[in-house]
N, C-alpha and C. Protein backbone atom coordinates (compact mmCIF):
# COMPACT_ATOMS: atom_id res chain seq x y z
N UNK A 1 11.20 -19.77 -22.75
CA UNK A 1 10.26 -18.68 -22.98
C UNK A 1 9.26 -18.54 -21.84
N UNK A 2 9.12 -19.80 -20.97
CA UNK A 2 7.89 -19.77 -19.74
C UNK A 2 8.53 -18.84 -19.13
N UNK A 3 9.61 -18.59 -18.56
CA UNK A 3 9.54 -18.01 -17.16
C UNK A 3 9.39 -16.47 -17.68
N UNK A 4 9.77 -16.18 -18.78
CA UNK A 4 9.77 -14.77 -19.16
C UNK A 4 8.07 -14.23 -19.44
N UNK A 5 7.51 -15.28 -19.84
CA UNK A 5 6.08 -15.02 -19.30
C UNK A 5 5.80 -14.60 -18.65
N UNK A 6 5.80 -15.66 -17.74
CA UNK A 6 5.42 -15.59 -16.19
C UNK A 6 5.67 -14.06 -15.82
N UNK A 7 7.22 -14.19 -15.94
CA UNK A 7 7.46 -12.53 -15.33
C UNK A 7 7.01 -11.75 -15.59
N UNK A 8 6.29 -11.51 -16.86
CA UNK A 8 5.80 -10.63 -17.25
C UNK A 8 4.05 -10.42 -16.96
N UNK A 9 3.46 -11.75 -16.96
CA UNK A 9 2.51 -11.66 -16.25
C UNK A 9 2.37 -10.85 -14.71
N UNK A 10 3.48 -11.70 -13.83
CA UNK A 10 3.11 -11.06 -12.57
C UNK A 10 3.34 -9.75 -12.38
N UNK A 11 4.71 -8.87 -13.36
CA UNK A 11 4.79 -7.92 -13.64
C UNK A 11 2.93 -6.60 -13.80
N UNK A 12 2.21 -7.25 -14.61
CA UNK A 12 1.07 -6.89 -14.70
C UNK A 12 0.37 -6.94 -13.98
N UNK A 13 0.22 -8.04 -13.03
CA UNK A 13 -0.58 -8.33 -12.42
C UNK A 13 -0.31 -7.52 -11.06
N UNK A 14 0.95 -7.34 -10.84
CA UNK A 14 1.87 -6.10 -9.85
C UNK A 14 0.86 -4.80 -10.40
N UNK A 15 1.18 -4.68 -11.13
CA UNK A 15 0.68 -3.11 -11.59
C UNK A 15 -0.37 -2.74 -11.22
N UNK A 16 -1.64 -3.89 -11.48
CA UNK A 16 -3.17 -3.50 -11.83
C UNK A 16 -3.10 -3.70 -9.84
N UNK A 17 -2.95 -4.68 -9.17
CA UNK A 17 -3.42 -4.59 -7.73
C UNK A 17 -2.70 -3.10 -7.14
N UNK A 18 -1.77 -2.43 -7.31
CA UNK A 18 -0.88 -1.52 -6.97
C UNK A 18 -2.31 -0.63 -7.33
N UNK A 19 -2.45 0.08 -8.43
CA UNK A 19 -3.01 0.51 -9.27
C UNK A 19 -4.87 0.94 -8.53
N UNK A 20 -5.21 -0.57 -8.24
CA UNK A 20 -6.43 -1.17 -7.73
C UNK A 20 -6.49 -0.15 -5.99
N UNK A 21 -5.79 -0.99 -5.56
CA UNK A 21 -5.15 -0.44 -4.14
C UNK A 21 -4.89 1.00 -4.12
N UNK A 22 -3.98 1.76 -4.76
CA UNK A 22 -4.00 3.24 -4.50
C UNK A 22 -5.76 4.01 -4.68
N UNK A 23 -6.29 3.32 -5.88
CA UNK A 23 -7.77 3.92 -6.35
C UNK A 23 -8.41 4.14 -5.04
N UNK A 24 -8.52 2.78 -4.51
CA UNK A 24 -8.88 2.67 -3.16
C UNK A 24 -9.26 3.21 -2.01
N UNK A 25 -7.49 3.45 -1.42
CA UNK A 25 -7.09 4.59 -0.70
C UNK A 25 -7.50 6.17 -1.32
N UNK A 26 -7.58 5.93 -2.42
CA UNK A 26 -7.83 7.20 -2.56
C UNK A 26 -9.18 8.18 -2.10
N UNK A 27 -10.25 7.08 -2.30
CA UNK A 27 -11.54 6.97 -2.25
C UNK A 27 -11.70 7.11 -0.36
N UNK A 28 -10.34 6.37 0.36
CA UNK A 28 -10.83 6.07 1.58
C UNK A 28 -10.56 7.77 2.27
N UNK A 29 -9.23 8.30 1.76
CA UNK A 29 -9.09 9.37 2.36
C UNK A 29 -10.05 10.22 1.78
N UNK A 30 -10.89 11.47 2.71
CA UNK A 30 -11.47 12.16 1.86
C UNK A 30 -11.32 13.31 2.36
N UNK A 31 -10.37 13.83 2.80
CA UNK A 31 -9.97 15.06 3.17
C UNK A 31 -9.16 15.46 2.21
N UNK A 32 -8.95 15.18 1.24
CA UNK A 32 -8.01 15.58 0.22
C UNK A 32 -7.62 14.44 -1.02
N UNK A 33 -7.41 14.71 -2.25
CA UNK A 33 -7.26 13.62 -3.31
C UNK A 33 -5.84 14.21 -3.49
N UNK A 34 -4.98 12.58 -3.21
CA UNK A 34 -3.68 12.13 -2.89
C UNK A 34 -2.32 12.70 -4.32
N UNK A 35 -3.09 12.45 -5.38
CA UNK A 35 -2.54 13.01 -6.53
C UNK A 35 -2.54 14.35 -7.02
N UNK A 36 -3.38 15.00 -6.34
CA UNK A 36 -3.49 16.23 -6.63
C UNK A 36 -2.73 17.10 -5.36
N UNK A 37 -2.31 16.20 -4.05
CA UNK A 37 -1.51 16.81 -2.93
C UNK A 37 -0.26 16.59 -3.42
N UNK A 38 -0.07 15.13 -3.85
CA UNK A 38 1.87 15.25 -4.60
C UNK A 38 2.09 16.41 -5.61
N UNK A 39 1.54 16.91 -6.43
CA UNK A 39 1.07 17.43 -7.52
C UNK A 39 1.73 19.29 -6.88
N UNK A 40 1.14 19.49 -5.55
CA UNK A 40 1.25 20.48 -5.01
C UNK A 40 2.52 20.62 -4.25
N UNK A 41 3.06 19.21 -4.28
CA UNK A 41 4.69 19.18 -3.40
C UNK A 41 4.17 18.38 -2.02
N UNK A 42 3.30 18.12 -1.74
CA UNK A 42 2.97 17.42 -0.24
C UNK A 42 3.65 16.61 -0.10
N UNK A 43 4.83 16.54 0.38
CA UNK A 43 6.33 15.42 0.74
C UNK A 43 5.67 14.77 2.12
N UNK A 44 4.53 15.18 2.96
CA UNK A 44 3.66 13.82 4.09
C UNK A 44 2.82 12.63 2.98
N UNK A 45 2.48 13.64 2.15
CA UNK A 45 1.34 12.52 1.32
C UNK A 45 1.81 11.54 0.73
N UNK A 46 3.14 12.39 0.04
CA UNK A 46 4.59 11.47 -0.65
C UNK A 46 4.66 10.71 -0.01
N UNK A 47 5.03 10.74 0.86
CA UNK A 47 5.92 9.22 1.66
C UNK A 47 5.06 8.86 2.29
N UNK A 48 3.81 9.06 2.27
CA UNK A 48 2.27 7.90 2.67
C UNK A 48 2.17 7.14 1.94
N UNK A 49 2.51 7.56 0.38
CA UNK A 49 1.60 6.72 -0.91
C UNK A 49 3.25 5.84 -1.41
N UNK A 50 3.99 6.57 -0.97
CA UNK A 50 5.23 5.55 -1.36
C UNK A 50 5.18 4.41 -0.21
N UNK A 51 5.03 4.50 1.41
CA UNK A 51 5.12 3.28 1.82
C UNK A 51 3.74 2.29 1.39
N UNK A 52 2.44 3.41 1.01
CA UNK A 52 1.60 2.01 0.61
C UNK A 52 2.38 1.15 -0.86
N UNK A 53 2.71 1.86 -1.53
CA UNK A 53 3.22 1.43 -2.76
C UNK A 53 4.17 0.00 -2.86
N UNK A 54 4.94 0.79 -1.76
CA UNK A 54 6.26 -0.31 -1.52
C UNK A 54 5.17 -1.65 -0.45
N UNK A 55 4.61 -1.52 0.09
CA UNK A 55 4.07 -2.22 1.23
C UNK A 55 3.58 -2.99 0.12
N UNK A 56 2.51 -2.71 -0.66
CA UNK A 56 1.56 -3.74 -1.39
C UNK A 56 2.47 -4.28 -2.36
N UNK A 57 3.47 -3.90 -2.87
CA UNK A 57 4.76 -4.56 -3.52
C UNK A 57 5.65 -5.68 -2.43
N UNK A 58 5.90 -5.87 -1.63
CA UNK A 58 6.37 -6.68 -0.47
C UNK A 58 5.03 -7.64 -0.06
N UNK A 59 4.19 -7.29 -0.18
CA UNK A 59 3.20 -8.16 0.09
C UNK A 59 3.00 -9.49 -0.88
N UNK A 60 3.40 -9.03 -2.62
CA UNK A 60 3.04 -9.85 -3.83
C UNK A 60 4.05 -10.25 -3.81
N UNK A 61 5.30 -9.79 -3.45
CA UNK A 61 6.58 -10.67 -4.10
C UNK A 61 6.47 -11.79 -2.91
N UNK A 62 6.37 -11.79 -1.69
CA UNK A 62 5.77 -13.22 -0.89
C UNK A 62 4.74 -13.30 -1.48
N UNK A 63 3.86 -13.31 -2.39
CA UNK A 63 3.05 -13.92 -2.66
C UNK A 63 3.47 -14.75 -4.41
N UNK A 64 4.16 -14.07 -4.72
CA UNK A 64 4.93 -14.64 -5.72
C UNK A 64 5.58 -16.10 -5.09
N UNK A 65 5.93 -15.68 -4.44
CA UNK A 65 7.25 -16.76 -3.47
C UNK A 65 6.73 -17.62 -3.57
N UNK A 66 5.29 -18.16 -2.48
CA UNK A 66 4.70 -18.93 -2.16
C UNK A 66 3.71 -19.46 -2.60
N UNK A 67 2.83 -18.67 -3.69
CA UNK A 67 1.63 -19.17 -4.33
C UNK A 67 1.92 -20.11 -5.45
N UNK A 68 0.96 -20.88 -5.78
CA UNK A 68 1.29 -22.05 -7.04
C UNK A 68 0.97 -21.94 -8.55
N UNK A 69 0.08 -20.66 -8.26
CA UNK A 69 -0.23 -20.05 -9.76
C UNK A 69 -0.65 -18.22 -9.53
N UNK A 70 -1.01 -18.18 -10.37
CA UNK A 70 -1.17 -16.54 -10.88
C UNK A 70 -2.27 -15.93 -10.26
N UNK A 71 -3.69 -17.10 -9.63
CA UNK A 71 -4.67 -16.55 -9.26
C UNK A 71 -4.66 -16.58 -8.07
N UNK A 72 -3.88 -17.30 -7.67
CA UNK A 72 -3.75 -17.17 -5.87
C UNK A 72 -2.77 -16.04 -5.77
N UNK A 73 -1.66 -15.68 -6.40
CA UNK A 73 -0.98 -14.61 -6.37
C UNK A 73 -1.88 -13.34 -6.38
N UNK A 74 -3.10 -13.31 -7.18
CA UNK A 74 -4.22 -12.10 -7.22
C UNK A 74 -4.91 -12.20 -6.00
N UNK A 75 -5.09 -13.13 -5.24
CA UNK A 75 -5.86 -13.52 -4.23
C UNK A 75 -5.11 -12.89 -3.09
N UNK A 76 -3.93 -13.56 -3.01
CA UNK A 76 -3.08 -12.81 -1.60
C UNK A 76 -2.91 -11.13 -1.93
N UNK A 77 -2.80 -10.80 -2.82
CA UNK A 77 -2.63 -9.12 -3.11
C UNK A 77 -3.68 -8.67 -3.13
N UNK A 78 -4.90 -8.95 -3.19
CA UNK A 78 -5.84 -7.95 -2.89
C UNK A 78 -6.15 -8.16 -1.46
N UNK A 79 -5.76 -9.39 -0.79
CA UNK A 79 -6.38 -9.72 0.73
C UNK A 79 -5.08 -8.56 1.29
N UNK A 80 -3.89 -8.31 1.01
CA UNK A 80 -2.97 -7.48 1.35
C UNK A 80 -3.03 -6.24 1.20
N UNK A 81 -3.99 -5.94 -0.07
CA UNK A 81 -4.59 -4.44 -0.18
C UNK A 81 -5.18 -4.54 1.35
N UNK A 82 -6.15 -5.16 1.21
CA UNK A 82 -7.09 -5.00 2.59
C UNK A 82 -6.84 -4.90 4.01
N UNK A 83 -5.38 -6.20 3.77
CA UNK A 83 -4.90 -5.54 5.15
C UNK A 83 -4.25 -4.03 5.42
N UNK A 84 -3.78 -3.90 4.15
CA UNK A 84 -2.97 -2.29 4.79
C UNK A 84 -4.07 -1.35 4.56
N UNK A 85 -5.28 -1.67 4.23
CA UNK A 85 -6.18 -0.94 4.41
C UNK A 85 -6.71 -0.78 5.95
N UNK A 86 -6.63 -1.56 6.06
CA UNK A 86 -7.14 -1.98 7.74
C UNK A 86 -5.99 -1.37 8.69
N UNK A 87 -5.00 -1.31 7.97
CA UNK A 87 -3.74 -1.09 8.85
C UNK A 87 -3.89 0.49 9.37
N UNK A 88 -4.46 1.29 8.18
CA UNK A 88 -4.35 2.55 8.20
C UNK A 88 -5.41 3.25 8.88
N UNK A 89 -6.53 1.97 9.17
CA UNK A 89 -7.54 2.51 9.81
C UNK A 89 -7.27 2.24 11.36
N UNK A 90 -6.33 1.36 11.64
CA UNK A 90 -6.04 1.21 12.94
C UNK A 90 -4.97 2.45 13.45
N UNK A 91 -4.50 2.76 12.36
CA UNK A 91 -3.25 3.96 12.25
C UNK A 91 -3.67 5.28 12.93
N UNK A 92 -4.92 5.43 12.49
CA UNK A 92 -5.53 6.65 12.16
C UNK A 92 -6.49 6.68 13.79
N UNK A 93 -6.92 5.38 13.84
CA UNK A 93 -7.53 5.23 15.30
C UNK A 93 -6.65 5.71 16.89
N UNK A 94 -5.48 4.78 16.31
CA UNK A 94 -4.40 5.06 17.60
C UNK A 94 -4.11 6.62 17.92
N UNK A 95 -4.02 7.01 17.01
CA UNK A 95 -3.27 8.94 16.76
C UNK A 95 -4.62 9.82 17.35
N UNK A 96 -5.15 9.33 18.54
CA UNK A 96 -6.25 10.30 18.79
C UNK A 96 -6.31 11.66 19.47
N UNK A 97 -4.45 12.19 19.43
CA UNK A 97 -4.49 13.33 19.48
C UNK A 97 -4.58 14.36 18.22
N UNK A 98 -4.74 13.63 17.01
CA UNK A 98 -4.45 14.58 15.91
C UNK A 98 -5.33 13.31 14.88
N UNK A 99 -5.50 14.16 13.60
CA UNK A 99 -6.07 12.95 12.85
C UNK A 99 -4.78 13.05 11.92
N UNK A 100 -4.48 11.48 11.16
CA UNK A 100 -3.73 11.47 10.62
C UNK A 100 -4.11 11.74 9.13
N UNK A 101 -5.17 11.94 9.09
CA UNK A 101 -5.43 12.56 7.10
C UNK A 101 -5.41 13.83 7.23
N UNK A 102 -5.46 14.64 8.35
CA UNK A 102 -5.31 16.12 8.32
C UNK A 102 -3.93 16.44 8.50
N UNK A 103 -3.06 15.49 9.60
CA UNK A 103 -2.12 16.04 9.05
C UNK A 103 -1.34 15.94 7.99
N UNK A 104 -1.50 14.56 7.47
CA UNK A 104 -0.86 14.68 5.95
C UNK A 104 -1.47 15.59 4.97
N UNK A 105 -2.42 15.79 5.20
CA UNK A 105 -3.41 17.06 4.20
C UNK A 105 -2.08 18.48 4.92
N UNK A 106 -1.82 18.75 5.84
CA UNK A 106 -1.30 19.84 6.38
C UNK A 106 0.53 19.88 5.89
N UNK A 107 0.84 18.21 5.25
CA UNK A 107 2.24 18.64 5.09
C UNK A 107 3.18 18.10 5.70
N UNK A 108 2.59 17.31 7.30
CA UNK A 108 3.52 17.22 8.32
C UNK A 108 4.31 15.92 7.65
N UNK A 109 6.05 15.75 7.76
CA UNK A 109 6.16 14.80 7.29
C UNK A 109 6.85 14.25 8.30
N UNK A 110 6.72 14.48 9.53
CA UNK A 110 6.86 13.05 10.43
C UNK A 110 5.54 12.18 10.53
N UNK A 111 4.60 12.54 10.49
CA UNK A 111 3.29 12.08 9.98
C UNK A 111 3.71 10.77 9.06
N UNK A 112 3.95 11.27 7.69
CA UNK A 112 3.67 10.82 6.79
C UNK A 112 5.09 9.69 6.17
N UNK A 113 6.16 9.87 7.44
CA UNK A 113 7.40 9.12 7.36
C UNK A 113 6.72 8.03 8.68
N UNK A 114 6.08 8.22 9.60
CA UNK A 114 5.25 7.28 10.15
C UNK A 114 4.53 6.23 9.49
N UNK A 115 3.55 6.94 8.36
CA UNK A 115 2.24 6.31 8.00
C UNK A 115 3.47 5.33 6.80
N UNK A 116 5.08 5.86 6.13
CA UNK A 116 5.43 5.00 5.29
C UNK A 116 5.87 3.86 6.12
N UNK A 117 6.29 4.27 7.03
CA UNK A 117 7.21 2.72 8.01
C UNK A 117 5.54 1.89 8.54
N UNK A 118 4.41 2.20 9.19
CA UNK A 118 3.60 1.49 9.35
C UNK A 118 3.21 0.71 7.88
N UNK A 119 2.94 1.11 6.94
CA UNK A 119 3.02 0.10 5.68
C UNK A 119 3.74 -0.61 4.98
N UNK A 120 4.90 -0.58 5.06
CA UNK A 120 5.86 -1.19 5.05
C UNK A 120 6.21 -2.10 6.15
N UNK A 121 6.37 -2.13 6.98
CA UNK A 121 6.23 -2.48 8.77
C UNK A 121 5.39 -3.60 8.05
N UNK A 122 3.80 -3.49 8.10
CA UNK A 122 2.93 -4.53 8.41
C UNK A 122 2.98 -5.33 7.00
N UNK A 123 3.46 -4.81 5.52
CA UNK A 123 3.80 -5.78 5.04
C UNK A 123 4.70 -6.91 5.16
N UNK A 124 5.84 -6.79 5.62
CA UNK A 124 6.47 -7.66 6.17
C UNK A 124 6.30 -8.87 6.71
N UNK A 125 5.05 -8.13 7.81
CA UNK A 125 4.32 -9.11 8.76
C UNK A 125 3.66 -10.45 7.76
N UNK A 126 2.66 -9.02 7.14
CA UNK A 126 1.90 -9.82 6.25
C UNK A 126 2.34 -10.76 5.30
N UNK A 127 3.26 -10.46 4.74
CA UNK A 127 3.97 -11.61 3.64
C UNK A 127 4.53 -12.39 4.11
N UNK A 128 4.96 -12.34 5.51
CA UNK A 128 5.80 -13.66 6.27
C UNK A 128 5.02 -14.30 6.40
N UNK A 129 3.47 -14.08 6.74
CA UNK A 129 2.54 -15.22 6.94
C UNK A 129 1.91 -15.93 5.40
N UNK A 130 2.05 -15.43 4.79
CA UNK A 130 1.82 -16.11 3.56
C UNK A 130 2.91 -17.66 3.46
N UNK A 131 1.81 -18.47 3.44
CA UNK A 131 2.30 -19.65 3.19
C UNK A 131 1.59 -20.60 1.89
């Protein structure tokens, strides 16, 4: 019966940092609220909020991997929120011919097939270093 716990714990515990993390981002972009652009069909915003999605999901399952209990598993996923928070601010820095929240506000979805591979991309990173 433990491990089906467990799973189901981290299952939750998946949800609420996912959950935590999009609120977040949401708050960070302010050229536009992210749910109300999918809402409208925005297929850049789409595949922004799907690579954060998938990214902060790749981040916990190495943190699943490697952590020894449930609260260090909360610990590495919110420090992983933060990095792909950070990620996006470095994202957004580099692109200084265009801003990248306007153009996902505008639709563009090489933009926003960018901004999914950079979050995804640096989770990788990030969860490989989880030890």
């Amino acid at each position: 019966m433990e491990p089906f716990l467990y799973t189901f714990l981290y299952f939750i515990i998946a949800i609420l940092i996912v959950f935590i993390g999009l609120v977040i981002f949401e708050l960070v972009t302010t050229k536009y609220k992210d749910w109300e652009e999918i809402g409208n069909d925005n297929s850049a915003i789409g595949l922004s909020i799907a690579g954060k999605i998938i990214g902060i999901c790749i981040i916990l399952s190495f943190a699943i991997y490697h952590s020894i209990n449930l609260s260090e598993t909360i610990v590495w996923g919110a420090y992983g929120v933060l990095l792909q928070l950070v990620a996006y601010f470095i994202f957004e820095g580099l692109t200084r011919k265009f801003s990248v929240e306007e153009k996902l506000k505008q639709g563009n979805v090489a933009v926003g097939i960018v901004s999914l591979a950079v979050s995804i991309g640096l989770a990788f990173v990030i969860g490989a270093s989880i030890t």
